[in-house]
PDB file of N, CA and C in Angstrom:
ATOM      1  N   UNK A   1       5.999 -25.300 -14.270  1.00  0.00           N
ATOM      2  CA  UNK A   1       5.994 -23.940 -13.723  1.00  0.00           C
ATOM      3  C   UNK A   1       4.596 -23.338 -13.852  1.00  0.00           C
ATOM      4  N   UNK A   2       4.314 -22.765 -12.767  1.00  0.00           N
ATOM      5  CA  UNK A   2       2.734 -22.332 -12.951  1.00  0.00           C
ATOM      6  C   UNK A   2       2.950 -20.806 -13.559  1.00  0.00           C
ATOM      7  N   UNK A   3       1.871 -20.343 -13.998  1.00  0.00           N
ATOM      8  CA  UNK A   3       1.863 -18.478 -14.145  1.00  0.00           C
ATOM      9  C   UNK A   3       1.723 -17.930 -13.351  1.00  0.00           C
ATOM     10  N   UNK A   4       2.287 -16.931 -13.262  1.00  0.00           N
ATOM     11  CA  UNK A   4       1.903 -15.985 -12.177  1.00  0.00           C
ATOM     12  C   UNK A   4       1.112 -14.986 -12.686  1.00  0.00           C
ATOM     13  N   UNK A   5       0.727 -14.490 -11.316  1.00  0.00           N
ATOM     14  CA  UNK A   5      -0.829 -13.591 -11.872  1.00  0.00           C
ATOM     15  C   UNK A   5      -0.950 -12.456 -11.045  1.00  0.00           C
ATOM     16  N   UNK A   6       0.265 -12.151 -10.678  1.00  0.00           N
ATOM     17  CA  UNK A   6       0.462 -11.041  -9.918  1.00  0.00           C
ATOM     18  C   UNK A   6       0.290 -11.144  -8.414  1.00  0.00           C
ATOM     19  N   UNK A   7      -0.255  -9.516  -7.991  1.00  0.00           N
ATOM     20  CA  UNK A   7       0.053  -9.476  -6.336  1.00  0.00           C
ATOM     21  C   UNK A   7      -1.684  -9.363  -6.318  1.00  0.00           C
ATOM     22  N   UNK A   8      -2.529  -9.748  -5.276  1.00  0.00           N
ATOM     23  CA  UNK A   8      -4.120  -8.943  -4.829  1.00  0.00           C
ATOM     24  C   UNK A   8      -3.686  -8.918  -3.532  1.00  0.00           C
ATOM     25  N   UNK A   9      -5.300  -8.400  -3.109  1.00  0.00           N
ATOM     26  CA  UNK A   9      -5.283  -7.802  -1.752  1.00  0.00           C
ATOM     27  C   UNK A   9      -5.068  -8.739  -0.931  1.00  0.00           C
ATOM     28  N   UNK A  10      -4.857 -10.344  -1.094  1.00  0.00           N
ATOM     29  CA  UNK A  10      -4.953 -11.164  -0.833  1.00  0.00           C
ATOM     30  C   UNK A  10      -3.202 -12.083   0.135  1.00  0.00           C
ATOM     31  N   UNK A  11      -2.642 -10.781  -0.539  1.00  0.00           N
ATOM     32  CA  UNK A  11      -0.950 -10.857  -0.603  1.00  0.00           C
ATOM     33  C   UNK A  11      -0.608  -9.838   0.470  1.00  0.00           C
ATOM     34  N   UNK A  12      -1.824  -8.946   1.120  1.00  0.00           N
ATOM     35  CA  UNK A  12      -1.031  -7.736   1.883  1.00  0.00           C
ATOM     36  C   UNK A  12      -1.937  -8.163   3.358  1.00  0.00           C
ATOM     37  N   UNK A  13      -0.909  -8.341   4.456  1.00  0.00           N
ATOM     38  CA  UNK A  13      -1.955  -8.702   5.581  1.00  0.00           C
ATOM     39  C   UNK A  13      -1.469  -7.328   6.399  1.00  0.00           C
ATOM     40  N   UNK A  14      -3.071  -6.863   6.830  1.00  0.00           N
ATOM     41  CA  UNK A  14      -3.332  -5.791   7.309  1.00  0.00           C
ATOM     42  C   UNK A  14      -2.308  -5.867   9.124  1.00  0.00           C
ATOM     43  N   UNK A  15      -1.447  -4.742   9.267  1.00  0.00           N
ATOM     44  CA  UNK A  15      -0.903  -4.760  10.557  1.00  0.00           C
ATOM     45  C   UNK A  15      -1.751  -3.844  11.959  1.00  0.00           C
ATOM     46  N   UNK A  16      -2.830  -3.028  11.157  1.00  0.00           N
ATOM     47  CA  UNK A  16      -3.384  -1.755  11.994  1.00  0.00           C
ATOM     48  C   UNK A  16      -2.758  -0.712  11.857  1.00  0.00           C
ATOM     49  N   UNK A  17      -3.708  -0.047  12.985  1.00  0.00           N
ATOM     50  CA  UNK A  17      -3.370   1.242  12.884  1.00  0.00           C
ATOM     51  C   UNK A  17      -2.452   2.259  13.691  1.00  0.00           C
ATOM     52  N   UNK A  18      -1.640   2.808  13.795  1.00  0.00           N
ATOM     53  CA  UNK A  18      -1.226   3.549  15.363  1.00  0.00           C
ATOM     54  C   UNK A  18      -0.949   4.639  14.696  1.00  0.00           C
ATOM     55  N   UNK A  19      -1.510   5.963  15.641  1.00  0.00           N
ATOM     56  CA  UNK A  19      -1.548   6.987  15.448  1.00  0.00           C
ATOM     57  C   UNK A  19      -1.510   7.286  14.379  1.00  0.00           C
ATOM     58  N   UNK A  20      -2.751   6.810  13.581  1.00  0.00           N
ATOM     59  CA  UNK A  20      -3.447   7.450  12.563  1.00  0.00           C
ATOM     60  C   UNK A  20      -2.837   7.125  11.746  1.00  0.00           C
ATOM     61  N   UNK A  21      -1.338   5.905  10.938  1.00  0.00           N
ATOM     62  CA  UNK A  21      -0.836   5.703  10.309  1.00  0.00           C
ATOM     63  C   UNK A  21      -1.021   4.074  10.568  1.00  0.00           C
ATOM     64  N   UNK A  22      -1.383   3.772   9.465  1.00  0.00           N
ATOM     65  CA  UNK A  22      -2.108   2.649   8.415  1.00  0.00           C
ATOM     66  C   UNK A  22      -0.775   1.245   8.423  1.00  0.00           C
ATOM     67  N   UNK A  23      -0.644   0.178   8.431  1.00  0.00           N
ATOM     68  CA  UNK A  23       0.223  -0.701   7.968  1.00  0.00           C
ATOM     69  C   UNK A  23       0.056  -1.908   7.569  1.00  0.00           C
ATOM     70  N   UNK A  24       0.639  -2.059   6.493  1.00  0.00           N
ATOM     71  CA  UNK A  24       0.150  -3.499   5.735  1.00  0.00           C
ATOM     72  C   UNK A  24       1.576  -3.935   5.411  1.00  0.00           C
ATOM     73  N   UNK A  25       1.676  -5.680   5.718  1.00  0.00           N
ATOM     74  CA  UNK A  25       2.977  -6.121   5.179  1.00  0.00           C
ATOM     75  C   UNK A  25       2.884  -6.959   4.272  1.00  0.00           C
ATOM     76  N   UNK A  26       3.579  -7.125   3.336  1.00  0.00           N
ATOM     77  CA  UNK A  26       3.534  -8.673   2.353  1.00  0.00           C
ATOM     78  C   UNK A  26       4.067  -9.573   2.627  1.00  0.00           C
ATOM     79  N   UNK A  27       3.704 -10.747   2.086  1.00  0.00           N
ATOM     80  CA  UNK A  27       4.005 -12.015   2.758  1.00  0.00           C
ATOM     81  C   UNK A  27       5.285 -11.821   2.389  1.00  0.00           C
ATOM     82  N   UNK A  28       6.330 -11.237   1.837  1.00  0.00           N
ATOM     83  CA  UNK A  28       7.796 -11.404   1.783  1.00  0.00           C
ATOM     84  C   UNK A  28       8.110 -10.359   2.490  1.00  0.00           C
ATOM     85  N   UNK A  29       7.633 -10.199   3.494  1.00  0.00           N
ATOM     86  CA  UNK A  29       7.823  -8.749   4.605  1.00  0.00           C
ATOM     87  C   UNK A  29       8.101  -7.414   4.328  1.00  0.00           C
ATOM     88  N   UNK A  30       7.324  -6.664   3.188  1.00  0.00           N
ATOM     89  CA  UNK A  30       7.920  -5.460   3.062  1.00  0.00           C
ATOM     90  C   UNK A  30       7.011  -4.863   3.730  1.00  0.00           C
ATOM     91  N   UNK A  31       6.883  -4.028   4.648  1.00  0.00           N
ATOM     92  CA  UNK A  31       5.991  -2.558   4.976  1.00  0.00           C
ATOM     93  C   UNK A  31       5.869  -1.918   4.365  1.00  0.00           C
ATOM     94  N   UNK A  32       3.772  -1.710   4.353  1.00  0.00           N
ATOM     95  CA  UNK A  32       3.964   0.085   3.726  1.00  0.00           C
ATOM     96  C   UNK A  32       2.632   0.522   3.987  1.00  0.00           C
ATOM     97  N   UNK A  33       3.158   2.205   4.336  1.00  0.00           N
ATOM     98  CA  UNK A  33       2.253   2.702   5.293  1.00  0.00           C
ATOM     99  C   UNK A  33       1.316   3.792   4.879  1.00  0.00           C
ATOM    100  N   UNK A  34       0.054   4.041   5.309  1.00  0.00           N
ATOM    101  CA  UNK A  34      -0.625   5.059   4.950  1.00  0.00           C
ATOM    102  C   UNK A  34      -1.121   6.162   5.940  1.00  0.00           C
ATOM    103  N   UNK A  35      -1.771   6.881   5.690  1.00  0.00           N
ATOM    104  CA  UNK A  35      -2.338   8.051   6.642  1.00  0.00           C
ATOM    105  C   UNK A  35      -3.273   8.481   5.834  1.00  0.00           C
ATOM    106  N   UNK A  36      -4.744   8.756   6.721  1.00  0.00           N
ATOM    107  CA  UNK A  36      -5.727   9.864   5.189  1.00  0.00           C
ATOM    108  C   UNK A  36      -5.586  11.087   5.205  1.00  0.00           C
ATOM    109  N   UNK A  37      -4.362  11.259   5.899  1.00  0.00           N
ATOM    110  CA  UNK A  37      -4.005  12.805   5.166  1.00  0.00           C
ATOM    111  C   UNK A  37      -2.778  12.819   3.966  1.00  0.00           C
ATOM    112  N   UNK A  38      -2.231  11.516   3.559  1.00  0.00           N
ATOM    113  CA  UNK A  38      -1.342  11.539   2.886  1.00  0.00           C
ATOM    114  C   UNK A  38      -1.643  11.619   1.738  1.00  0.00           C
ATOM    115  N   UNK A  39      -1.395  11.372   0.432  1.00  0.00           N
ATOM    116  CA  UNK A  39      -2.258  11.154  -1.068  1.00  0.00           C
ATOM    117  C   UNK A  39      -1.132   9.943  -1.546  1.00  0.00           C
ATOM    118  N   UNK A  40      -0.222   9.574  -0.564  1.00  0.00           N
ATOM    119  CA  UNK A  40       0.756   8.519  -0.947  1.00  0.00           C
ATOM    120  C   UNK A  40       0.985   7.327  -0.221  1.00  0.00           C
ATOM    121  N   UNK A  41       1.500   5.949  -1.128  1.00  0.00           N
ATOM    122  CA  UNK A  41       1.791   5.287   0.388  1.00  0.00           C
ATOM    123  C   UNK A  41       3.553   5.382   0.540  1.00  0.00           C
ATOM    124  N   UNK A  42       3.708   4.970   1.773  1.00  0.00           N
ATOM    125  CA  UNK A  42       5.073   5.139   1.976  1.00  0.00           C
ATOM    126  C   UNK A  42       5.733   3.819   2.591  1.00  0.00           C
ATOM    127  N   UNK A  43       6.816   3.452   2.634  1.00  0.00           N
ATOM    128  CA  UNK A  43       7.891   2.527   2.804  1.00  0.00           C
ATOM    129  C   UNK A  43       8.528   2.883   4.372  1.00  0.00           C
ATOM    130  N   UNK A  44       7.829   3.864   4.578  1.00  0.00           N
ATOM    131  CA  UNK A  44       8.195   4.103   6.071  1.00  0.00           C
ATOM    132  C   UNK A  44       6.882   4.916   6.877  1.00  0.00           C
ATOM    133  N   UNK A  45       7.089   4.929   8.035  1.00  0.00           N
ATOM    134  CA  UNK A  45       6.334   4.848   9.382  1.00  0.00           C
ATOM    135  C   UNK A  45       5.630   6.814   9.029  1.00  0.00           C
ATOM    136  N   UNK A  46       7.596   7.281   8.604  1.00  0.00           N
ATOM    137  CA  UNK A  46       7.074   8.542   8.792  1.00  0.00           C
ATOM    138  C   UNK A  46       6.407   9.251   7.380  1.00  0.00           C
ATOM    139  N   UNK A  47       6.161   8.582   6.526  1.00  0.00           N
ATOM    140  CA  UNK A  47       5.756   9.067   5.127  1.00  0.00           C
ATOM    141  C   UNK A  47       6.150   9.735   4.308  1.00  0.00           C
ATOM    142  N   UNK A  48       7.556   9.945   4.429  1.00  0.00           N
ATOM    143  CA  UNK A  48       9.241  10.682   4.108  1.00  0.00           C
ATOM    144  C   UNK A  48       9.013  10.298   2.716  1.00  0.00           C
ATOM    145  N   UNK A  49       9.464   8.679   2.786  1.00  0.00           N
ATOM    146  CA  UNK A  49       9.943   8.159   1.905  1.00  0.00           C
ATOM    147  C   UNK A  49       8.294   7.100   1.266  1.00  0.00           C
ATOM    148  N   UNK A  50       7.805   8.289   0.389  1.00  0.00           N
ATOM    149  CA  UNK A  50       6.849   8.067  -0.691  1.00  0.00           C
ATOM    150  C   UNK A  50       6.999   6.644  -2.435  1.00  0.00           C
ATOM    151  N   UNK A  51       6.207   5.715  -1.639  1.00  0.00           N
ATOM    152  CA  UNK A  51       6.167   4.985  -2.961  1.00  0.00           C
ATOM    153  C   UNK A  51       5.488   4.966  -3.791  1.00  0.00           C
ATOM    154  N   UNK A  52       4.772   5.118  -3.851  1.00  0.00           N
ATOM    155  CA  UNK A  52       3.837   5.458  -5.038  1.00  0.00           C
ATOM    156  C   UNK A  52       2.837   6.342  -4.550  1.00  0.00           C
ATOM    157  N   UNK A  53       1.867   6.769  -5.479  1.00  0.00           N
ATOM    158  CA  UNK A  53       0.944   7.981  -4.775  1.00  0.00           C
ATOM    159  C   UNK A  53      -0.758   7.030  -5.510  1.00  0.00           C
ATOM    160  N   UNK A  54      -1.617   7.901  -4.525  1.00  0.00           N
ATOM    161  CA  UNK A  54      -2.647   7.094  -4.708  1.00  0.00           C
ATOM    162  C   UNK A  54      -3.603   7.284  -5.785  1.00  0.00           C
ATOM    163  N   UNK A  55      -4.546   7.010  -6.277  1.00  0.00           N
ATOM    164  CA  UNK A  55      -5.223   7.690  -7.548  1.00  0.00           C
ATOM    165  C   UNK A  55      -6.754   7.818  -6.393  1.00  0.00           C
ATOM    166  N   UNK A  56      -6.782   9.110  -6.334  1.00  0.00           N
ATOM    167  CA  UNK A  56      -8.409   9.174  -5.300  1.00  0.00           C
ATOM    168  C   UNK A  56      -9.280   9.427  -6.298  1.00  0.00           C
ATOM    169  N   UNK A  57     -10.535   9.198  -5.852  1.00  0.00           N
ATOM    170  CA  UNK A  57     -12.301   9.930  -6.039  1.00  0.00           C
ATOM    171  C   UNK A  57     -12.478  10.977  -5.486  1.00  0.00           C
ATOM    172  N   UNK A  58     -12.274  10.875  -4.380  1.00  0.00           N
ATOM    173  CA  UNK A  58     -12.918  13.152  -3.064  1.00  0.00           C
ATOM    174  C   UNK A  58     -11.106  13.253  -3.028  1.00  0.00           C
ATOM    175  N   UNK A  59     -11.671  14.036  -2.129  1.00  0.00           N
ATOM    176  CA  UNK A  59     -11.115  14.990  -1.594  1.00  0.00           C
ATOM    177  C   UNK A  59      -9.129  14.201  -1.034  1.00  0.00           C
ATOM    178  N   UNK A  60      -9.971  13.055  -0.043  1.00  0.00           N
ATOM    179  CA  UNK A  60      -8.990  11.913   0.752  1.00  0.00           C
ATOM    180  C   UNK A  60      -9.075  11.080   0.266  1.00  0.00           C
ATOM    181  N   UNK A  61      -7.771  10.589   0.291  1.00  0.00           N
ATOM    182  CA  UNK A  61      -7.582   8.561  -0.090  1.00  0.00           C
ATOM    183  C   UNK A  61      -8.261   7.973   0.972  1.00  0.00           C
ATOM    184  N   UNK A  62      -8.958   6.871   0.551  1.00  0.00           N
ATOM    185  CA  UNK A  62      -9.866   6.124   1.403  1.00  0.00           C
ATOM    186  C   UNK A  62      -8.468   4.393   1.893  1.00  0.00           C
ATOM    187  N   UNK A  63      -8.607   4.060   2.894  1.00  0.00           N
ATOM    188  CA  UNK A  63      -8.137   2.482   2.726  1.00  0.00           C
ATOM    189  C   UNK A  63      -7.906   1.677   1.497  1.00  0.00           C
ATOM    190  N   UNK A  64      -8.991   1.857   1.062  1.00  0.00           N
ATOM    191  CA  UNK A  64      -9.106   0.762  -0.311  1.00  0.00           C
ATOM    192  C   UNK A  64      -8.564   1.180  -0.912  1.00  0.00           C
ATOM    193  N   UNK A  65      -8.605   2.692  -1.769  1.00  0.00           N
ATOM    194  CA  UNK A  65      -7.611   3.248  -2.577  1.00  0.00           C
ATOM    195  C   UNK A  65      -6.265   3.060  -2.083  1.00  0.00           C
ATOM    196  N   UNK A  66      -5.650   2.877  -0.863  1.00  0.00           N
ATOM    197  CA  UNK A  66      -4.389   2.853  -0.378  1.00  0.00           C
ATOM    198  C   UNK A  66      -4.021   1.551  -0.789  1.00  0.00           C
ATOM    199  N   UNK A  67      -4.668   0.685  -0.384  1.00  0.00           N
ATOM    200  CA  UNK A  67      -4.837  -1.101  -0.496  1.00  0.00           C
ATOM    201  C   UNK A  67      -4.521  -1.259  -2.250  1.00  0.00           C
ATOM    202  N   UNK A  68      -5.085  -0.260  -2.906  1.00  0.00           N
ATOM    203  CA  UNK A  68      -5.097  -0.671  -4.468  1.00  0.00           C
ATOM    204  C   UNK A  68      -3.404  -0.149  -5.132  1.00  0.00           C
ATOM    205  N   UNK A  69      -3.264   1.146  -4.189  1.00  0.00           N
ATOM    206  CA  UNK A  69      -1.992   1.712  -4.764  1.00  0.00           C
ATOM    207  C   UNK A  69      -0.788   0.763  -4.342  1.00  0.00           C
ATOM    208  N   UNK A  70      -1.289  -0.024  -3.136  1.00  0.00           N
ATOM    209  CA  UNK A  70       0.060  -0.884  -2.597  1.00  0.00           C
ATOM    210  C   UNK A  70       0.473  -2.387  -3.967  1.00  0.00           C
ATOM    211  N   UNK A  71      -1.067  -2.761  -4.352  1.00  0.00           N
ATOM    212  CA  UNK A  71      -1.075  -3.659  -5.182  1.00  0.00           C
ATOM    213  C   UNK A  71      -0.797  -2.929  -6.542  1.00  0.00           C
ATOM    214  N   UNK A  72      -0.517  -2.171  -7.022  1.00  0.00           N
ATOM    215  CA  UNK A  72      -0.313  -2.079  -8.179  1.00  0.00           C
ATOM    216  C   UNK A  72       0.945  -1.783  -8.037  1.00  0.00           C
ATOM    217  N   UNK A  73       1.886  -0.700  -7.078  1.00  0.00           N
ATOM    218  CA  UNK A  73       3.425  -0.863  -6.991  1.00  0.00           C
ATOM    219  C   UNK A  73       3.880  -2.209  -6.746  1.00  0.00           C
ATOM    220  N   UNK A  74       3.146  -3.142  -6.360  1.00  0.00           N
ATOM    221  CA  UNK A  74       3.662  -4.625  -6.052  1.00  0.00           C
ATOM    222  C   UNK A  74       3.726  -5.318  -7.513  1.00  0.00           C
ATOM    223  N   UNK A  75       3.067  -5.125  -8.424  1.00  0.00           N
ATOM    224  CA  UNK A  75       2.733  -5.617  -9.547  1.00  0.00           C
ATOM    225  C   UNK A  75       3.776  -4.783 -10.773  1.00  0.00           C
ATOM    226  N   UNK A  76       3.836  -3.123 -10.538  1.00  0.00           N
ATOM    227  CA  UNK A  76       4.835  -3.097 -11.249  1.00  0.00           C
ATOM    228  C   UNK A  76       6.153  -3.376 -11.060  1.00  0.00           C
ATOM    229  N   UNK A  77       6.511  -3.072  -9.507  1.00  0.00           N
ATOM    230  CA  UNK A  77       7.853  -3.829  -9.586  1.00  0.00           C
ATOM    231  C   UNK A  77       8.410  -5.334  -9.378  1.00  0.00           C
ATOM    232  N   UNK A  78       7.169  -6.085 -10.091  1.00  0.00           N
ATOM    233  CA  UNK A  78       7.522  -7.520 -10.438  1.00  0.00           C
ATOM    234  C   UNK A  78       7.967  -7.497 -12.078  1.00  0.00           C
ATOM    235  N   UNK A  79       7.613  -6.500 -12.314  1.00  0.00           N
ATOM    236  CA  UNK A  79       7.591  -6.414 -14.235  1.00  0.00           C
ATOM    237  C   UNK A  79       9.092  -6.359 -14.338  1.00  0.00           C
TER     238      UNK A  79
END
């Protein structure tokens, strides 16, 4: 049995963008979506339903910060 070593960015393939809302899926198909007006990512299209929230630097969540918040809810709910 090998270790596992968690989720990276490496695990989320980018879907684009439409109307200004962000999508990335994991290789076991979950969606989850962003916007830079949101401070969260969400599990849905319309940003209703909030999964985790992002930890920013300014003002707006940048991509990467979104990209980081998706990998760390991926990582805690493997725990």
């Amino acid at each position: 049995m090998g270790l596992y070593m968690g989720h990276s960015i490496k695990d989320l393939i980018y879907q684009g963008e439409k109307s200004g809302v962000h999508n990335w899926q994991t290789l076991e198909g979950m969606s989850y979506y962003w916007h830079p007006d949101w401070l969260h990512i969400a599990e849905d299209i319309t940003g209703h339903k909030a999964t985790a929230t992002i930890d920013i630097d300014g003002e707006k969540a940048t991509q990467h910060e979104a990209e980081k918040a998706i990998i760390q809810h991926l990582n805690k709910s493997d725990k």
